[in-house]
C-alpha atoms as a PDB file:
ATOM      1  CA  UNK A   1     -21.788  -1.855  31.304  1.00  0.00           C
ATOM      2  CA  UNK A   2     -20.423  -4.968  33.133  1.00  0.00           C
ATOM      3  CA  UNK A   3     -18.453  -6.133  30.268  1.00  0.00           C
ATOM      4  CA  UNK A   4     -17.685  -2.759  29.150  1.00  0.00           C
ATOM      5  CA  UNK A   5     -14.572  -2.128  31.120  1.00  0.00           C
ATOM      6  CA  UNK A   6     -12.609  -5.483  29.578  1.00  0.00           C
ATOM      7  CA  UNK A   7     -14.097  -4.918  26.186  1.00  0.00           C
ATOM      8  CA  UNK A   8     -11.890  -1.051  26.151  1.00  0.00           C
ATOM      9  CA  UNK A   9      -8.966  -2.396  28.059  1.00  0.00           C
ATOM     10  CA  UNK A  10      -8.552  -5.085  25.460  1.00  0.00           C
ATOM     11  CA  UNK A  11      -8.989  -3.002  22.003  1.00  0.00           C
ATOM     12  CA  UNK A  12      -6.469  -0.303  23.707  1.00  0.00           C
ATOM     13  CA  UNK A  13      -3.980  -3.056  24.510  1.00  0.00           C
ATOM     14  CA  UNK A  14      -4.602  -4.514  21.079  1.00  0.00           C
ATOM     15  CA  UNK A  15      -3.828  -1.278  19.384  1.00  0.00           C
ATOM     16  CA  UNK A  16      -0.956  -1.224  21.649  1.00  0.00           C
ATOM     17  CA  UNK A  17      -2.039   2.295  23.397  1.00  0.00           C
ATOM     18  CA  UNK A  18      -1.389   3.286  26.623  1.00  0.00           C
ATOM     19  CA  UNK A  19      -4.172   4.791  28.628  1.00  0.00           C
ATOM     20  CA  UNK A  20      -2.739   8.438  28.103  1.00  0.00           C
ATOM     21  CA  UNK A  21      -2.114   7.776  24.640  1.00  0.00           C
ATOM     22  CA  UNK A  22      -5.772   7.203  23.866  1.00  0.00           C
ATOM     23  CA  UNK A  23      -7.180   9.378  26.437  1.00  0.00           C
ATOM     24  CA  UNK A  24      -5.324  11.954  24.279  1.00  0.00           C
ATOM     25  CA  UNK A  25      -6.930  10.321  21.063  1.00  0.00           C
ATOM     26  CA  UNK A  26     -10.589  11.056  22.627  1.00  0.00           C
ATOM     27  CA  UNK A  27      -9.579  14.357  24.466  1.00  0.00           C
ATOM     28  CA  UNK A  28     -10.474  13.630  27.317  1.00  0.00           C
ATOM     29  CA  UNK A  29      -7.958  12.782  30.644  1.00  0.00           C
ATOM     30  CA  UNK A  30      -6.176   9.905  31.466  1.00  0.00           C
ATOM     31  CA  UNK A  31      -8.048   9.295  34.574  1.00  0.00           C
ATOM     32  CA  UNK A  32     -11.139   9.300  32.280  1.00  0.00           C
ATOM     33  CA  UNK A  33     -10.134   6.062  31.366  1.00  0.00           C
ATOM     34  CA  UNK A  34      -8.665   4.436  34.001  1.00  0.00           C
ATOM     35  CA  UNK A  35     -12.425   4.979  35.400  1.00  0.00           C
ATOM     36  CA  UNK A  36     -13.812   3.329  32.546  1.00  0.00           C
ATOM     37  CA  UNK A  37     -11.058   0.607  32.419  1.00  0.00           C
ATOM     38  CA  UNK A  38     -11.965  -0.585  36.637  1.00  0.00           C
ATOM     39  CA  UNK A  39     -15.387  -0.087  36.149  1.00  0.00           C
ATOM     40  CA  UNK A  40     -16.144   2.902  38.102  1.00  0.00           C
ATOM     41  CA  UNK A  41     -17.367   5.702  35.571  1.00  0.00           C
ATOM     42  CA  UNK A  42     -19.566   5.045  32.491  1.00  0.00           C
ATOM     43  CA  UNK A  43     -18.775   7.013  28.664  1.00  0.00           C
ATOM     44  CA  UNK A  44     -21.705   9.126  28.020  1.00  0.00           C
ATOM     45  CA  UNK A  45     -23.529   9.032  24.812  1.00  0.00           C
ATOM     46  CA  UNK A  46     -21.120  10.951  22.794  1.00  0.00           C
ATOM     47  CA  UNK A  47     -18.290   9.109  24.116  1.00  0.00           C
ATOM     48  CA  UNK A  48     -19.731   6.018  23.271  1.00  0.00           C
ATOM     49  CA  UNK A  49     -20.002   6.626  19.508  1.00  0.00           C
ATOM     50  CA  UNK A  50     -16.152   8.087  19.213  1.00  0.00           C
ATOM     51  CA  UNK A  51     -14.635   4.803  20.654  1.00  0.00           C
ATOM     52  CA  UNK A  52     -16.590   2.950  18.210  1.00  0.00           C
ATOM     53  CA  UNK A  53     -15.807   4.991  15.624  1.00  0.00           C
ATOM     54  CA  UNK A  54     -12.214   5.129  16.692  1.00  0.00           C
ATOM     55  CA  UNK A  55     -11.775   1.000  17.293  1.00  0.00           C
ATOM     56  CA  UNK A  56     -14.257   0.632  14.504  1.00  0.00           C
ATOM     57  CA  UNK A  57     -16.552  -1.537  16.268  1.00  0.00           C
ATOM     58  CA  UNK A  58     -20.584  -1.700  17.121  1.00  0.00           C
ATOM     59  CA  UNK A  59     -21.734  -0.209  19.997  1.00  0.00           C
ATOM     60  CA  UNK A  60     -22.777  -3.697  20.882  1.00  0.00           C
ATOM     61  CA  UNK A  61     -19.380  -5.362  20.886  1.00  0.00           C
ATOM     62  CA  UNK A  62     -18.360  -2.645  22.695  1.00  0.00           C
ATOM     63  CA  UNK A  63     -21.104  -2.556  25.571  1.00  0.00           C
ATOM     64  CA  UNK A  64     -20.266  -6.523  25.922  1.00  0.00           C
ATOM     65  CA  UNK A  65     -23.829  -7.616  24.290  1.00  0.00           C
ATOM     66  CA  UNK A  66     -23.249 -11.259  24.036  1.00  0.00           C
ATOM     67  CA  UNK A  67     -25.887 -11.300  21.689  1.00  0.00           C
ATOM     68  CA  UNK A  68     -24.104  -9.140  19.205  1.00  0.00           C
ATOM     69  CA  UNK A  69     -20.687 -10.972  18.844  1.00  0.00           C
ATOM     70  CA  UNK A  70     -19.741  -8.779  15.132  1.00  0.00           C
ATOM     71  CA  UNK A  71     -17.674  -6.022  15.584  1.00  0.00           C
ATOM     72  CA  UNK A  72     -18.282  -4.589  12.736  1.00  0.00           C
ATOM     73  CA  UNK A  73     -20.273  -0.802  12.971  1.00  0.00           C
ATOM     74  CA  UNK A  74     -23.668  -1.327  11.534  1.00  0.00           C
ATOM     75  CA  UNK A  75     -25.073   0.675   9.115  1.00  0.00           C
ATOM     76  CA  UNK A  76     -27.149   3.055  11.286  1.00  0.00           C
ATOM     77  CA  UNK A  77     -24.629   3.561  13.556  1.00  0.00           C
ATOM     78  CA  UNK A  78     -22.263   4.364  10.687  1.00  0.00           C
ATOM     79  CA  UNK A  79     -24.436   6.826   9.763  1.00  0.00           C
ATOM     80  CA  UNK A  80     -24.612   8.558  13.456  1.00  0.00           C
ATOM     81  CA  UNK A  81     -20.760   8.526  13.327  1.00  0.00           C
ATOM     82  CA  UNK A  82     -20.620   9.677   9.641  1.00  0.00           C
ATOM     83  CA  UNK A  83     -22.683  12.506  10.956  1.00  0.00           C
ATOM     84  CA  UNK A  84     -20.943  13.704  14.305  1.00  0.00           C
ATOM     85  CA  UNK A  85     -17.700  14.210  11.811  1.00  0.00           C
ATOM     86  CA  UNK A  86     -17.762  18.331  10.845  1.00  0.00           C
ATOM     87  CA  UNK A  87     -20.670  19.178  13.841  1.00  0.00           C
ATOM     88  CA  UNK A  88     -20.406  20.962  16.544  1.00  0.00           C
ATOM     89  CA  UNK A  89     -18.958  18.824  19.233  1.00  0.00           C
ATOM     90  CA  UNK A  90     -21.116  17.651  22.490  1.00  0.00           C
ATOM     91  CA  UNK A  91     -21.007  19.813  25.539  1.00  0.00           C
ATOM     92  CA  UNK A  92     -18.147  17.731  27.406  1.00  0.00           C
ATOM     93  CA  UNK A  93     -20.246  15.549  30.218  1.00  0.00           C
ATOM     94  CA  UNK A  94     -19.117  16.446  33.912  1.00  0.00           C
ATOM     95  CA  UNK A  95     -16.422  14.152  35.523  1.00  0.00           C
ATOM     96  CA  UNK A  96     -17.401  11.734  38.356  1.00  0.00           C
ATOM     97  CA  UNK A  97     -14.730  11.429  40.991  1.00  0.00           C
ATOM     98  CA  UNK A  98     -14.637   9.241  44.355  1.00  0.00           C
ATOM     99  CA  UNK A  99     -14.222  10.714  47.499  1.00  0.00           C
ATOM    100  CA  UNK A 100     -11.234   9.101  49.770  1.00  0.00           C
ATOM    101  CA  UNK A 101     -12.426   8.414  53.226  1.00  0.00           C
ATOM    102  CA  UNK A 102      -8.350   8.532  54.106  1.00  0.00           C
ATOM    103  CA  UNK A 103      -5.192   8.126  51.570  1.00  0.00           C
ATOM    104  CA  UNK A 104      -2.494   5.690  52.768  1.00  0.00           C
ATOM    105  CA  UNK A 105       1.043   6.857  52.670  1.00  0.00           C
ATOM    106  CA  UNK A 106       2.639   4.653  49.404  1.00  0.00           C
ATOM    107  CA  UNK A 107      -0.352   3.690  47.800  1.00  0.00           C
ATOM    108  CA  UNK A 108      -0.948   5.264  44.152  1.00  0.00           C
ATOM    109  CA  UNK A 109      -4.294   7.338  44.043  1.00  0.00           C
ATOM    110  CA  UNK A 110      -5.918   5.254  41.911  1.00  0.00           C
ATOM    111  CA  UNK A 111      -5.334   2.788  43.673  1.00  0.00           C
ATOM    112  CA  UNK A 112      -7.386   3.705  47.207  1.00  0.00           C
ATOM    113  CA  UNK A 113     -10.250   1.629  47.840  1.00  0.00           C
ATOM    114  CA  UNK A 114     -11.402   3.962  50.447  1.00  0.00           C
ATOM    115  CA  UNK A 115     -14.228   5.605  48.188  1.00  0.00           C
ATOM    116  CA  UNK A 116     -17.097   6.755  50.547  1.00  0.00           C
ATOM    117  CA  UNK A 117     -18.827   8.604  47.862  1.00  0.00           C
ATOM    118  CA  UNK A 118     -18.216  10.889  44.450  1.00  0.00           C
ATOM    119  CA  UNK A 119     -18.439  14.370  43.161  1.00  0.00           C
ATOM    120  CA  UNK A 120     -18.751  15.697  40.290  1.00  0.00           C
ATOM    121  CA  UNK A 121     -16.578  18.221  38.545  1.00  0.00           C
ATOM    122  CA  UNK A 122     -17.347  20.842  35.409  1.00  0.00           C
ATOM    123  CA  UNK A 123     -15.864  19.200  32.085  1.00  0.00           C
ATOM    124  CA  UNK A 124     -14.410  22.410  31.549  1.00  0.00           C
ATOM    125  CA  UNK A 125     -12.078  22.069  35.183  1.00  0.00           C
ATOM    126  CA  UNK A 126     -11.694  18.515  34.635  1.00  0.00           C
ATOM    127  CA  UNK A 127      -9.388  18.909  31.120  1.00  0.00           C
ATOM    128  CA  UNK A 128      -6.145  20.701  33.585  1.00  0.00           C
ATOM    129  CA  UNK A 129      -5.324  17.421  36.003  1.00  0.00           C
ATOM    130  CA  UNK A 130      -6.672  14.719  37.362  1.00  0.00           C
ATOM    131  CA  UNK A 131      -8.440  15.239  40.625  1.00  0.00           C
ATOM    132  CA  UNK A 132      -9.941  13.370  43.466  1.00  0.00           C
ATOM    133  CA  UNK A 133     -11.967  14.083  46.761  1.00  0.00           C
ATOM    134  CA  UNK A 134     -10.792  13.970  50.451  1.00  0.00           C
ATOM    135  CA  UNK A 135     -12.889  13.741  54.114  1.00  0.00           C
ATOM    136  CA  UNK A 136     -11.289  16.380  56.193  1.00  0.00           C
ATOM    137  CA  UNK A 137     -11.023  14.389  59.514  1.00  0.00           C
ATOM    138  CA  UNK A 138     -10.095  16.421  62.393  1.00  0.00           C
ATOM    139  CA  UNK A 139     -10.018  20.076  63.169  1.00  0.00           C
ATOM    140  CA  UNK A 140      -6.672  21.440  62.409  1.00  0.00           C
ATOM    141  CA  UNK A 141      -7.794  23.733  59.408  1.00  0.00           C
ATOM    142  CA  UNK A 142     -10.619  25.153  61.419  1.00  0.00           C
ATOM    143  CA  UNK A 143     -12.810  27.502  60.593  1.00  0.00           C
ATOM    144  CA  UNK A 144     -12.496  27.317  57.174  1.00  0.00           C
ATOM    145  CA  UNK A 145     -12.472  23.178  57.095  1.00  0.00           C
ATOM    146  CA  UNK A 146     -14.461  21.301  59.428  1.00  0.00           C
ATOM    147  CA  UNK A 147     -14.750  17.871  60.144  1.00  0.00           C
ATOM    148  CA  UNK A 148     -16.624  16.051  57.533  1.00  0.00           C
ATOM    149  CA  UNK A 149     -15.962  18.746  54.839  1.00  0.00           C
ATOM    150  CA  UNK A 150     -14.978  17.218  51.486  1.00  0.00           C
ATOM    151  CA  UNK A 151     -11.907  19.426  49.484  1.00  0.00           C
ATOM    152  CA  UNK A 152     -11.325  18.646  45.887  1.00  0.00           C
ATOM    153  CA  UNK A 153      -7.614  17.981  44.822  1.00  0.00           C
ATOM    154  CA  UNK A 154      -5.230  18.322  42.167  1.00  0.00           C
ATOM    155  CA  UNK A 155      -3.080  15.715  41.623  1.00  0.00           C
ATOM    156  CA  UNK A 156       0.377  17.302  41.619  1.00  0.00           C
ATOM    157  CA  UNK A 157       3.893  17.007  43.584  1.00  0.00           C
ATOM    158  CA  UNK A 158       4.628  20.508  44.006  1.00  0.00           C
ATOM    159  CA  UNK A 159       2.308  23.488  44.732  1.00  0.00           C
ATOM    160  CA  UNK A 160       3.787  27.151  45.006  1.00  0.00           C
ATOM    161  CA  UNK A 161       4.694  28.406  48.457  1.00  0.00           C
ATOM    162  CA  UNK A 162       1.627  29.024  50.357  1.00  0.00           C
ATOM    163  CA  UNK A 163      -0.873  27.128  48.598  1.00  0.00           C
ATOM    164  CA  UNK A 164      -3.132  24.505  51.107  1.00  0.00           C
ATOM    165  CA  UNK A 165      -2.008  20.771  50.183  1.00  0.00           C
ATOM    166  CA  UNK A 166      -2.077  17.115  50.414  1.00  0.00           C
ATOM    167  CA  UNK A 167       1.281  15.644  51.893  1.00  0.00           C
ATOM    168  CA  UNK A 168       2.612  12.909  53.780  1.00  0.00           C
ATOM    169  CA  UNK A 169       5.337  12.676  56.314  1.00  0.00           C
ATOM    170  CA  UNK A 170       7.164  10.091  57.700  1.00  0.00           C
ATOM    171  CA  UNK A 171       4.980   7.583  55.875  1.00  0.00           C
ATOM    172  CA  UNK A 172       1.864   8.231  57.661  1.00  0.00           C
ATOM    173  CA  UNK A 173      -1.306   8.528  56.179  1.00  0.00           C
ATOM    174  CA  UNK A 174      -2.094  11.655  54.004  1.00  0.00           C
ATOM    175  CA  UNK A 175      -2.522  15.393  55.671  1.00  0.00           C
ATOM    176  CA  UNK A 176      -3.889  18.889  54.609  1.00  0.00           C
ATOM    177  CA  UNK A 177      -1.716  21.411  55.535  1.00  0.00           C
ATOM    178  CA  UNK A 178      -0.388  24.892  54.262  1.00  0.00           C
ATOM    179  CA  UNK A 179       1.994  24.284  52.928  1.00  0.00           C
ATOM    180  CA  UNK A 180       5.560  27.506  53.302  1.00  0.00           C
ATOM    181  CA  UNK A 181       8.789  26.836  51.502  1.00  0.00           C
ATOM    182  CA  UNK A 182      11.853  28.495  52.682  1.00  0.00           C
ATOM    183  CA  UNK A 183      15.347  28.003  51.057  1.00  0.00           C
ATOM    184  CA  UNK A 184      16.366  25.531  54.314  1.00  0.00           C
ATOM    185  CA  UNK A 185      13.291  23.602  54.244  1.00  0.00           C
ATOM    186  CA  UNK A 186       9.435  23.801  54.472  1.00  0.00           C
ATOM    187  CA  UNK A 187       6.914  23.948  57.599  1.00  0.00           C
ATOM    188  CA  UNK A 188       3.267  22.578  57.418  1.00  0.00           C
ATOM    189  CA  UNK A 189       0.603  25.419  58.901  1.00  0.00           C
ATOM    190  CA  UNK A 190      -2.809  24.524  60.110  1.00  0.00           C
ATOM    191  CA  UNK A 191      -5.189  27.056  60.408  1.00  0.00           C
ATOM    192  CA  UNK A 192      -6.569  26.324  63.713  1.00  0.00           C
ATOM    193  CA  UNK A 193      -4.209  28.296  65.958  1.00  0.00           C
ATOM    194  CA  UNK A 194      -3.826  25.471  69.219  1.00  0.00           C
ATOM    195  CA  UNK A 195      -1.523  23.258  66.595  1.00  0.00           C
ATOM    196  CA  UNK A 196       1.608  24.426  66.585  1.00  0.00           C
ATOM    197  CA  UNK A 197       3.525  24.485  62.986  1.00  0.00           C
ATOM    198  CA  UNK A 198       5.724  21.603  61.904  1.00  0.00           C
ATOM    199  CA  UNK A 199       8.322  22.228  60.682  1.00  0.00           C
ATOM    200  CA  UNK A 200      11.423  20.402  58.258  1.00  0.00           C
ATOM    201  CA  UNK A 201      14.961  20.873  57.139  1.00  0.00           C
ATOM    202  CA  UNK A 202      16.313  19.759  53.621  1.00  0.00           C
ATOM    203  CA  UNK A 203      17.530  16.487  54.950  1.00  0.00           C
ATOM    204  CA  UNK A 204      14.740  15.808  57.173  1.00  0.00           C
ATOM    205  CA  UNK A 205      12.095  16.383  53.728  1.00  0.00           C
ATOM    206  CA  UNK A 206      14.143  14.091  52.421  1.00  0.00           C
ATOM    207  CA  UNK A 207      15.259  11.216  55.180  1.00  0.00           C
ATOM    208  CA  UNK A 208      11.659  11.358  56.574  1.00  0.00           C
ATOM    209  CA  UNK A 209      10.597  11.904  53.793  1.00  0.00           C
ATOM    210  CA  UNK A 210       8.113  14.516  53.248  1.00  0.00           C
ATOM    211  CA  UNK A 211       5.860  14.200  50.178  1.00  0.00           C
ATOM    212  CA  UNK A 212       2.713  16.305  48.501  1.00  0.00           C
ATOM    213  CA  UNK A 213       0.193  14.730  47.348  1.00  0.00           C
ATOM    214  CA  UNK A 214      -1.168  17.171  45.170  1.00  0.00           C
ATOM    215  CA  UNK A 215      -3.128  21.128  45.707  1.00  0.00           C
ATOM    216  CA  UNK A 216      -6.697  21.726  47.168  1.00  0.00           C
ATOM    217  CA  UNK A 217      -8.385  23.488  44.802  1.00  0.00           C
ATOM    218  CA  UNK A 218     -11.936  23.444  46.070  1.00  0.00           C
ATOM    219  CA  UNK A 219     -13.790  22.807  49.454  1.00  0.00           C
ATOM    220  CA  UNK A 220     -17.094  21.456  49.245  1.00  0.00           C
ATOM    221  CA  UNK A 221     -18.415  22.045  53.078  1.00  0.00           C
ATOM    222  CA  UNK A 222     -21.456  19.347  54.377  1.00  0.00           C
ATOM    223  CA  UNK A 223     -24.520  20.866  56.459  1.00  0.00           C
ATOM    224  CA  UNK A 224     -26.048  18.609  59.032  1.00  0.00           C
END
């Protein structure tokens, strides 16, 4: 799949598609291909066949084969692609996605190149955002979230009044916190009781400033 990744990013830029545009062309997310497009996440089966029969190439000129330089679809694989047209589609595969050991204030998610492992996510979940996994490091959302827990997140830069987040402040590195709005300003909870709640005017959001990340959704907790 080595040759994969350059052999997608180079029929979408040929077709002049952006990486939502034909994310929403296989129905899938757009972080679904950004994964595919750096080399990090692999199309299943199904996949596979609908961006061949989408760029109208083999399977081989897609996968890289050297030995297969034609991009033409050959006849059995027209045939597999003829066929998937009108049938019931594939059960949607899961959706693979890294764990951050930390997230640096200013750098774009998918950007971090602090992966320390990956989870996997129901197709089904994966079709309302784009996610990705944090280390809870620390215990200022004990009991709930201890250190070492991973929390799945939503990539968002709002969350309702209440709701546990990702946010930054003061450009240090990213934080979960609750998160409570108030018409003045906001103030970041922890759970564990012996840190005291922080809390931010208007301006101060602003000047500092103060930015979420996106919502936890989902805490995944590790057993020694």
């Amino acid at each position: 799949m080595g040759r994969f990744k350059n052999r997608i990013k180079e029929l979408r830029i040929e077709r002049e598609l952006s990486q939502q545009a034909l994310a929403d062309k296989l129905d899938v997310n757009k972080q679904t291909i950004s994964q595919y497009e750096r080399g990090v996440r692999e199309p299943n089966f199904e996949t596979l066949l609908a961006l061949c029969d989408f760029f109208n190439v083999s399977t081989d000129y897609l996968l890289g084969n050297e030995s297969h330089t034609s991009r033409l679809v050959n006849t059995e694989e027209r045939r597999l692609l003829d066929s998937m047209r009108g049938a019931i589609p594939a059960k949607p595969s899961p959706l693979r996605i890294p764990v951050l050991g930390r997230v640096a204030a200013g750098i774009p998610i998918d950007m971090v190149e602090d992966i320390v492992d990956w989870e996997e996510l129901p197709a089904d979940m994966a079709r309302h955002g784009e996610y990705f996994g944090l280390v809870i490091h620390g215990d200022s959302m004990e009991p709930k979230m201890s250190e070492g827990d991973v929390i799945i997140v939503r990539q968002q830069a709002d969350i309702e009044s209440g709701q546990i987040g990702i946010v930054t402040v003061n450009g240090d590195d990213a934080a979960c916190k609750r998160i409570m709005k108030y018409a003045d300003g906001i103030m970041l909870l922890s759970t564990n009781p012996k840190y005291p709640p922080m809390q931010y005017t208007s301006k101060e959001m602003k000047d500092l400033p103060i930015r979420i990340l996106g919502k936890v959704v989902e805490l995944r907790a590790k057993f020694e």
